[in-house]
Protein backbone atom coordinates (compact mmCIF):
# COMPACT_ATOMS: atom_id res chain seq x y z
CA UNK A 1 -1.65 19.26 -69.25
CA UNK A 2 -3.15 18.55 -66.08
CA UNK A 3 -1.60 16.22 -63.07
CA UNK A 4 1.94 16.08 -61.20
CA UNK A 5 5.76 15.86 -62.84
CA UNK A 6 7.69 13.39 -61.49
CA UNK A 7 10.08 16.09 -59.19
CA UNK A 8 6.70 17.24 -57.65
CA UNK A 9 5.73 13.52 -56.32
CA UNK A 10 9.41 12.82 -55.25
CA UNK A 11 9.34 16.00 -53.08
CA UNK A 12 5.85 15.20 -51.77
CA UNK A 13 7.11 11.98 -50.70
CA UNK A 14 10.43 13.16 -49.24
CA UNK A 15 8.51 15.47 -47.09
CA UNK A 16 6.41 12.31 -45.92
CA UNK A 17 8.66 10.50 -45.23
CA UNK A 18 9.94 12.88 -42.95
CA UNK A 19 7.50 13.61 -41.13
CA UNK A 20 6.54 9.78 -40.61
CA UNK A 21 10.03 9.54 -39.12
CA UNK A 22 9.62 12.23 -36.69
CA UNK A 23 6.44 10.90 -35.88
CA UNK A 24 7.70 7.65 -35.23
CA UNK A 25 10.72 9.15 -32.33
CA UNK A 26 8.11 11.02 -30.76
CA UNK A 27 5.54 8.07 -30.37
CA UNK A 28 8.09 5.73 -28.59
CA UNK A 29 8.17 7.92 -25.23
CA UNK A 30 4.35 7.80 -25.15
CA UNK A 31 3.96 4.16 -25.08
CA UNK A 32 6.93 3.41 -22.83
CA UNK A 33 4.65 6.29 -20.13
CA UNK A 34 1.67 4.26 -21.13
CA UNK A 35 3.37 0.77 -20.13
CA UNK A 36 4.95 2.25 -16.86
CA UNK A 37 1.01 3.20 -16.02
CA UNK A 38 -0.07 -0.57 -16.65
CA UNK A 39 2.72 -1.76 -13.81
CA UNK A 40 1.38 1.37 -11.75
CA UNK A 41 -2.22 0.27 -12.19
CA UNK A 42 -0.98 -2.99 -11.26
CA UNK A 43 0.37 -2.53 -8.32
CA UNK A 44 -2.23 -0.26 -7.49
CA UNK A 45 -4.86 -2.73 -7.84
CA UNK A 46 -2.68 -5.49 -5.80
CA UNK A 47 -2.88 -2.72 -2.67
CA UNK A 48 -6.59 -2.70 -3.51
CA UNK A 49 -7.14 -6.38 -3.16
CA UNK A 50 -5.34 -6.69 -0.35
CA UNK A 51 -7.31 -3.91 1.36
CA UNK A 52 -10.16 -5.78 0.18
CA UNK A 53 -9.39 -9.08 1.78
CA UNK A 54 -8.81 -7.07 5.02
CA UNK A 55 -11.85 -5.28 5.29
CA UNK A 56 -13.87 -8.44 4.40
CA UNK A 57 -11.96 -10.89 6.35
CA UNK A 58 -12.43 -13.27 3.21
CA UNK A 59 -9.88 -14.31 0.44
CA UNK A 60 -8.65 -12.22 -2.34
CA UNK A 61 -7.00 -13.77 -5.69
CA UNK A 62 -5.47 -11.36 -8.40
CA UNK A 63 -4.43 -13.61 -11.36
CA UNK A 64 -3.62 -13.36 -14.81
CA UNK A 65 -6.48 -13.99 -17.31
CA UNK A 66 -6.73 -14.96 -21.36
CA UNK A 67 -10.17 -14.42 -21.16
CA UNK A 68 -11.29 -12.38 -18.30
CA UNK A 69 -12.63 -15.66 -16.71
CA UNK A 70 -10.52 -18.30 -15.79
CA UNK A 71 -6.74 -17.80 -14.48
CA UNK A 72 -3.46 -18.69 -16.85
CA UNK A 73 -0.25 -18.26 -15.91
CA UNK A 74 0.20 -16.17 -18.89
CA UNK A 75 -1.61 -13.64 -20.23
CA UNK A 76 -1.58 -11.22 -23.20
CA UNK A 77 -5.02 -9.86 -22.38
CA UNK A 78 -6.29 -8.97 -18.74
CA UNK A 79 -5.64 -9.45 -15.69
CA UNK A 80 -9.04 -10.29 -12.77
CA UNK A 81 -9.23 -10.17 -9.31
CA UNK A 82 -12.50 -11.55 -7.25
CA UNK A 83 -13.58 -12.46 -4.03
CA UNK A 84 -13.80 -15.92 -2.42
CA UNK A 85 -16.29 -16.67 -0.01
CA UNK A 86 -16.80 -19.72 2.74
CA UNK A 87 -18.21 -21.52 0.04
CA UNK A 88 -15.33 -21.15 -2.30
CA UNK A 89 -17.68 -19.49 -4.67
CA UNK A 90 -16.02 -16.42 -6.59
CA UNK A 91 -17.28 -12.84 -6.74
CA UNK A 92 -15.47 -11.14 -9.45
CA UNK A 93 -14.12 -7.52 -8.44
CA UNK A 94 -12.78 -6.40 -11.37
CA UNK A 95 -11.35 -7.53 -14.79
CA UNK A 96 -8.48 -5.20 -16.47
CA UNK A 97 -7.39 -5.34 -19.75
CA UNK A 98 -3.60 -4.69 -20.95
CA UNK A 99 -2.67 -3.23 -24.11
CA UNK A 100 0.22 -4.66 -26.04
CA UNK A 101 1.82 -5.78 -22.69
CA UNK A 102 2.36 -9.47 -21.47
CA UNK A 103 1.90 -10.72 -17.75
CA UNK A 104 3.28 -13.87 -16.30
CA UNK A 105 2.97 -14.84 -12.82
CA UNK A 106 5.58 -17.02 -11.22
CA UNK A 107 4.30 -17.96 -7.39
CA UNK A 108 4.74 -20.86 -5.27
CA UNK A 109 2.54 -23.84 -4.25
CA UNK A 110 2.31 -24.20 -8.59
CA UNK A 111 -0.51 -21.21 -7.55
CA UNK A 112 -1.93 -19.59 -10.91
CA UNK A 113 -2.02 -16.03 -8.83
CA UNK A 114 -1.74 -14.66 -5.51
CA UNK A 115 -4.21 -14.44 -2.98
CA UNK A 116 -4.42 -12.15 0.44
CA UNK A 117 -6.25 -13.70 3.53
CA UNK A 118 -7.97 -11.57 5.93
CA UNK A 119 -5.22 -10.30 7.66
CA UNK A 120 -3.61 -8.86 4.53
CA UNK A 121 -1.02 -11.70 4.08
CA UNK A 122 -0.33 -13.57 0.99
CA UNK A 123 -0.90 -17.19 0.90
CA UNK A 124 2.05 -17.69 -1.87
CA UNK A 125 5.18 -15.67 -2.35
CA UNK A 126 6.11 -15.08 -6.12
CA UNK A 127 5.74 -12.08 -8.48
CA UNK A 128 4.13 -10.44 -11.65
CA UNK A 129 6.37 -9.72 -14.66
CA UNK A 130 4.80 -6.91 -17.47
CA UNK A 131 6.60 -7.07 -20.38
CA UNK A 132 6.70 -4.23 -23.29
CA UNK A 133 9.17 -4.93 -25.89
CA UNK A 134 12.40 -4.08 -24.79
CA UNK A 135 10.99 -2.87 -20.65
CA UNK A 136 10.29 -5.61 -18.47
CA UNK A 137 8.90 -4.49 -14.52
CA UNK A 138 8.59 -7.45 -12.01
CA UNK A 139 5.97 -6.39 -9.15
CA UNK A 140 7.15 -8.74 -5.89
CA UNK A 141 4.95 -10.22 -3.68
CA UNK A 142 6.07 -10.95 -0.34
CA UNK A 143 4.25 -13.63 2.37
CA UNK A 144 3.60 -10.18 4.74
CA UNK A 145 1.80 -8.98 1.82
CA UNK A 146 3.85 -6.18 1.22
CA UNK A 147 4.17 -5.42 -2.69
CA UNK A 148 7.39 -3.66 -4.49
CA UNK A 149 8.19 -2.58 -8.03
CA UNK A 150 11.48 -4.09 -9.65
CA UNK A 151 13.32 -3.61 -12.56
CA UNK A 152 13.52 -7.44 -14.46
């Protein structure tokens, strides 16, 4: 007779099992690194467009985004930032996608983001909150411009 007894496929699923299980503890660590990076790459970026709006002497806006287009005050998708010019026409900068991490922006003025005038000063106070599961990180932004990293 050909094929498997029964005590064979028990066993082979046993052993599946546990390696599926320590697969599972070892893959949490990695995605809570790769959701500190997305608040890093945040703030990083926020530094960048305000170093932007200096060097250009023109506005900067860094919003949240559903579809890499238009700003939202919540987003499960990207985040954009782009230029404005004299003519309030917008130059988009860059558009950055998040993975499996929600942004919300909470500013003043009802503003949908934050934007940095030419002498590196934000034109709304408020913050960004990325949340991954249980980790929540709340990036300030203060009217000097200044940017800091919080625990929520």
């Amino acid at each position: 007779m050909k094929g498997f007894t029964l005590i064979e496929l028990v066993i082979a699923m046993g052993l599946i099992s546990i390696l599926a299980l320590t697969a599972s503890y070892s893959f949490g660590p990695f995605m809570e690194k790769n959701y500190l990076n997305q608040a890093h790459q945040l703030l990083h970026d926020l530094q960048y467009a305000r170093q932007t709006a200096i060097q250009t002497k023109q506005n900067v806006t860094v919003c949240a985004s559903d579809d890499g287009h238009q700003c939202e005050v919540l987003s499960k998708h990207y985040y954009m930032i782009y230029l404005e010019d004299q003519n309030l026409s917008k130059k988009m900068i860059k558009v950055v996608s998040l993975k499996n991490t929600e942004l919300k922006g909470h500013f003043s003025l009802n503003s949908l983001g934050v934007t940095f005038n030419g002498l590196g000063q934000s034109l709304q106070t408020g913050s960004f909150y990325l949340e991954h599961q249980a980790h929540h990180k709340r990036l300030v932004i203060l009217r000097s411009g200044r940017i800091r990293i919080d625990s929520a």
